[in-house]
N, C-alpha and C. Protein backbone atom coordinates (compact mmCIF):
# COMPACT_ATOMS: atom_id res chain seq x y z
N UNK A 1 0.85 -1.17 0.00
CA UNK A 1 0.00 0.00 0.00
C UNK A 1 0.90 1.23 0.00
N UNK A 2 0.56 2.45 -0.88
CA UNK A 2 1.43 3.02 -0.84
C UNK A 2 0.86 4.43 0.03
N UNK A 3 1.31 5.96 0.33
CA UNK A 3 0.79 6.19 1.47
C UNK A 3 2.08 7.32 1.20
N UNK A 4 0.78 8.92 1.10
CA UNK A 4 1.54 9.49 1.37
C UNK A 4 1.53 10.55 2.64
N UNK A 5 2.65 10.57 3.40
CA UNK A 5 2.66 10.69 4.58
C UNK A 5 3.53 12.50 4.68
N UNK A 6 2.93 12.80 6.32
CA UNK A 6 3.30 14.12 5.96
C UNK A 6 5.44 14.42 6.06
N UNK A 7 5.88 14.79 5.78
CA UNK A 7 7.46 14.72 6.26
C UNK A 7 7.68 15.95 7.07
N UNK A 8 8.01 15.52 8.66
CA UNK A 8 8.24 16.19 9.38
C UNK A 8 9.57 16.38 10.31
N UNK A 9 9.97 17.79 10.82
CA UNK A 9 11.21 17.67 10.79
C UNK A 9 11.18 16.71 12.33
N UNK A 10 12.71 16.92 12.40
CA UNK A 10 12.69 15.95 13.53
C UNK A 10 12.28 16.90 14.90
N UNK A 11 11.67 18.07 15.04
CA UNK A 11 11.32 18.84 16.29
C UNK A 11 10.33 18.40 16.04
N UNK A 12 9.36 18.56 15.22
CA UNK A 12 7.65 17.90 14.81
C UNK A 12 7.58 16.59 15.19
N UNK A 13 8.20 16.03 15.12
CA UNK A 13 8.94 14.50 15.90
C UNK A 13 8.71 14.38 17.12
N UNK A 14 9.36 15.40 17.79
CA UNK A 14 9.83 15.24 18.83
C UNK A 14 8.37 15.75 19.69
N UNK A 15 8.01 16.89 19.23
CA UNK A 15 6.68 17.53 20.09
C UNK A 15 5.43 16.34 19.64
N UNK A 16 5.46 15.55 18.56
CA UNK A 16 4.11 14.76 18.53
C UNK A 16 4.88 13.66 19.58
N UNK A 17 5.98 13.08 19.87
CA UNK A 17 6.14 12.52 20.37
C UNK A 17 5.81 12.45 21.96
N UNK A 18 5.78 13.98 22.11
CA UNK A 18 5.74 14.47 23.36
C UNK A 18 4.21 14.28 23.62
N UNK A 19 3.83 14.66 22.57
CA UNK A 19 2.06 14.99 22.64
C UNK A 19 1.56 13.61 23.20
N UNK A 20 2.21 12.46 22.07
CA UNK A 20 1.56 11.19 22.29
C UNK A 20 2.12 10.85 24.57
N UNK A 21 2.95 11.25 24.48
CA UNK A 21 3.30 10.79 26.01
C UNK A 21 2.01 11.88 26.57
N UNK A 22 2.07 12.84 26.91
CA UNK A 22 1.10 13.54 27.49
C UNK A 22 0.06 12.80 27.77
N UNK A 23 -0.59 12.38 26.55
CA UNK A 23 -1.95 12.14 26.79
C UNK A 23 -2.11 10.68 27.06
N UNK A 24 -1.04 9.80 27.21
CA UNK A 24 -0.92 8.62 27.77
C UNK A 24 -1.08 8.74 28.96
N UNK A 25 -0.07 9.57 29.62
CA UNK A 25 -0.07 10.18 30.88
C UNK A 25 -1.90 10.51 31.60
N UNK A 26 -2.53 11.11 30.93
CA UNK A 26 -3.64 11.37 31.37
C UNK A 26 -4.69 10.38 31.18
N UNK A 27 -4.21 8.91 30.97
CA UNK A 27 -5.30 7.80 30.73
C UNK A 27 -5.83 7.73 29.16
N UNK A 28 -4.73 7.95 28.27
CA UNK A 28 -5.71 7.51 27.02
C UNK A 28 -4.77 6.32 26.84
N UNK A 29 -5.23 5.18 26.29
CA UNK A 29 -4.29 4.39 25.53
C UNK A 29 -3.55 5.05 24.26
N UNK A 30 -2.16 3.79 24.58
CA UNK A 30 -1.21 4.42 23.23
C UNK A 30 -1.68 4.57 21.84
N UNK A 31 -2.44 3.83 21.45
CA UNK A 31 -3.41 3.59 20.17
C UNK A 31 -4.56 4.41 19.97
N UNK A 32 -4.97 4.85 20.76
CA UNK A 32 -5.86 6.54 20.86
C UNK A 32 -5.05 7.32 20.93
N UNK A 33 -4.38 7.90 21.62
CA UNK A 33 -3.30 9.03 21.76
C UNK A 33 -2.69 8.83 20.25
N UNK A 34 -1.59 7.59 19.90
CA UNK A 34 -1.28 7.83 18.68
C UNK A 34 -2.29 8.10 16.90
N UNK A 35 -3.05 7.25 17.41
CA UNK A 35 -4.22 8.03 16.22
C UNK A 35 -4.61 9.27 16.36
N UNK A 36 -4.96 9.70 17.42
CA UNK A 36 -5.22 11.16 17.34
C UNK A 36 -4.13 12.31 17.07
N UNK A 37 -2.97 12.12 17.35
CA UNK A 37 -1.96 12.98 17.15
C UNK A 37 -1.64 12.86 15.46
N UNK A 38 -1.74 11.44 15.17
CA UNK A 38 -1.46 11.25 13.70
C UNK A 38 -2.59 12.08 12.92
N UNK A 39 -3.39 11.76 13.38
CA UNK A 39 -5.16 12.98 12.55
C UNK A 39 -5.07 14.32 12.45
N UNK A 40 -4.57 14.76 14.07
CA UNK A 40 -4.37 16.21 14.12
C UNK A 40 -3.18 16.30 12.75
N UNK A 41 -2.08 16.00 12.96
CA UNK A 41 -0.87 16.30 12.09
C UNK A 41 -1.49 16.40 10.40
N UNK A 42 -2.36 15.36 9.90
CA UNK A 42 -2.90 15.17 8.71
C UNK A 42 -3.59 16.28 8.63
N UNK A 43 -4.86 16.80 9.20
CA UNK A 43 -5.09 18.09 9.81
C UNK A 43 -4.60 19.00 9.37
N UNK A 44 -3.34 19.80 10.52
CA UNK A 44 -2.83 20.66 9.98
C UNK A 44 -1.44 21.26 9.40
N UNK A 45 -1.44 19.57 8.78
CA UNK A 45 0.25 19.79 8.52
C UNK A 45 0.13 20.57 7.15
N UNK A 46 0.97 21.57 6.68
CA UNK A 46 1.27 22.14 5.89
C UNK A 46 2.28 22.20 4.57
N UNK A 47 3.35 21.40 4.82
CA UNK A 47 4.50 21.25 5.21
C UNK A 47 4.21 20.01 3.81
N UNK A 48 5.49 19.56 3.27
CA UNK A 48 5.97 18.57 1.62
C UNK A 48 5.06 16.96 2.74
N UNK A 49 5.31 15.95 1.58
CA UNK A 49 4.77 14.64 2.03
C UNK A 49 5.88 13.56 1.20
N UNK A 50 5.89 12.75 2.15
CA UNK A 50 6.94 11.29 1.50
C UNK A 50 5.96 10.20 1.17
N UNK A 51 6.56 9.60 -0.07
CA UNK A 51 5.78 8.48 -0.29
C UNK A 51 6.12 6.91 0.74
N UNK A 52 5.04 6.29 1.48
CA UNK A 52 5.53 5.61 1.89
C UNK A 52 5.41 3.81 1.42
N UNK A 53 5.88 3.10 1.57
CA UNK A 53 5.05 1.51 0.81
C UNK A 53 5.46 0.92 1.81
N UNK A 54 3.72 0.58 1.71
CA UNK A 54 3.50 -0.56 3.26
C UNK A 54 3.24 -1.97 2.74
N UNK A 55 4.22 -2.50 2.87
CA UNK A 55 4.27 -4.54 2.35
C UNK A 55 3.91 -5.08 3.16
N UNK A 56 3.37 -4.86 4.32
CA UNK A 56 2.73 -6.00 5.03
C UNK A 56 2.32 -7.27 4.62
N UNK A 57 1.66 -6.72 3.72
CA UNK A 57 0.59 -8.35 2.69
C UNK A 57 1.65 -8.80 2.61
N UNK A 58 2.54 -8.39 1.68
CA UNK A 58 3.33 -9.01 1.06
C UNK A 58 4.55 -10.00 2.06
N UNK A 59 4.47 -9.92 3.37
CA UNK A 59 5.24 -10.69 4.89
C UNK A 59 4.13 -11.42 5.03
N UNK A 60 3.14 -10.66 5.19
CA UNK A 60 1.87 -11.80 5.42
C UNK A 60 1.85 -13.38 4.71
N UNK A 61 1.86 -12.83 3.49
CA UNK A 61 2.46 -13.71 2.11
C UNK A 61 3.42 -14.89 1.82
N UNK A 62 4.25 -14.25 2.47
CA UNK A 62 5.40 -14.65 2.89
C UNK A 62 5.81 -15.79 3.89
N UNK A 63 5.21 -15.42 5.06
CA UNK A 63 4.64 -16.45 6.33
C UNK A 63 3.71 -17.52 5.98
N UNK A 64 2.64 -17.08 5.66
CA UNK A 64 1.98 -18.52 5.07
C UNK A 64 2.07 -19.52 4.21
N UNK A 65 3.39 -18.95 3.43
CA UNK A 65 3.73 -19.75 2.67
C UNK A 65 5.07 -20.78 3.20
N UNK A 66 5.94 -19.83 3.86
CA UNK A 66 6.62 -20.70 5.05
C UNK A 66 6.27 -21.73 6.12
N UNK A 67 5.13 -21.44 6.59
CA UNK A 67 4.03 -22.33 7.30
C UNK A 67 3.61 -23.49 5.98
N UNK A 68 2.96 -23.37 5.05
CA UNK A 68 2.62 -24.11 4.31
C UNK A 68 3.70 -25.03 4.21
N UNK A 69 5.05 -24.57 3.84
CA UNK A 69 6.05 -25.61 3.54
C UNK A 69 6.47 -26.77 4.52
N UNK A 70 6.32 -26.11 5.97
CA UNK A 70 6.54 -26.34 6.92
C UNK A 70 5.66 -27.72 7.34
N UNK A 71 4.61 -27.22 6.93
CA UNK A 71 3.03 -28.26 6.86
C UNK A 71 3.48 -29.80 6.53
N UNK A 72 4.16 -29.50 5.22
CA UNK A 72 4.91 -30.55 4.01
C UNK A 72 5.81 -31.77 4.80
């Protein structure tokens, strides 16, 4: 999947990073906190974008077919 993502410097880094701790801190899970910081950023990032490619399937793919052999 390909995915284009916003490119941020490494201070934007560092403060969403911060953000995501904050609000851990105050009882959200990491997986709420990190989706929401990722939304906000999509939001109001301004700023160039990198293309990203997500192969998951393609490990997914990969594994079951190792398992399959394995089966053999």
């Amino acid at each position: 999947m390909n995915s284009g993502m916003p490119a941020l410097s490494h201070t934007e880094q560092q403060e969403a990073a911060d953000r995501i701790h904050k609000l851990m801190e105050q009882g959200m899970s990491s997986g709420e906190a990190i989706a929401l910081v990722a939304a906000e950023i999509r939001a109001n990032h301004t700023g160039g974008h990198i293309q990203v490619l997500f192969d998951d399937e393609d490990e997914n793919e990969n594994e079951k077919q190792i398992d399959k052999q394995n089966e053999e």
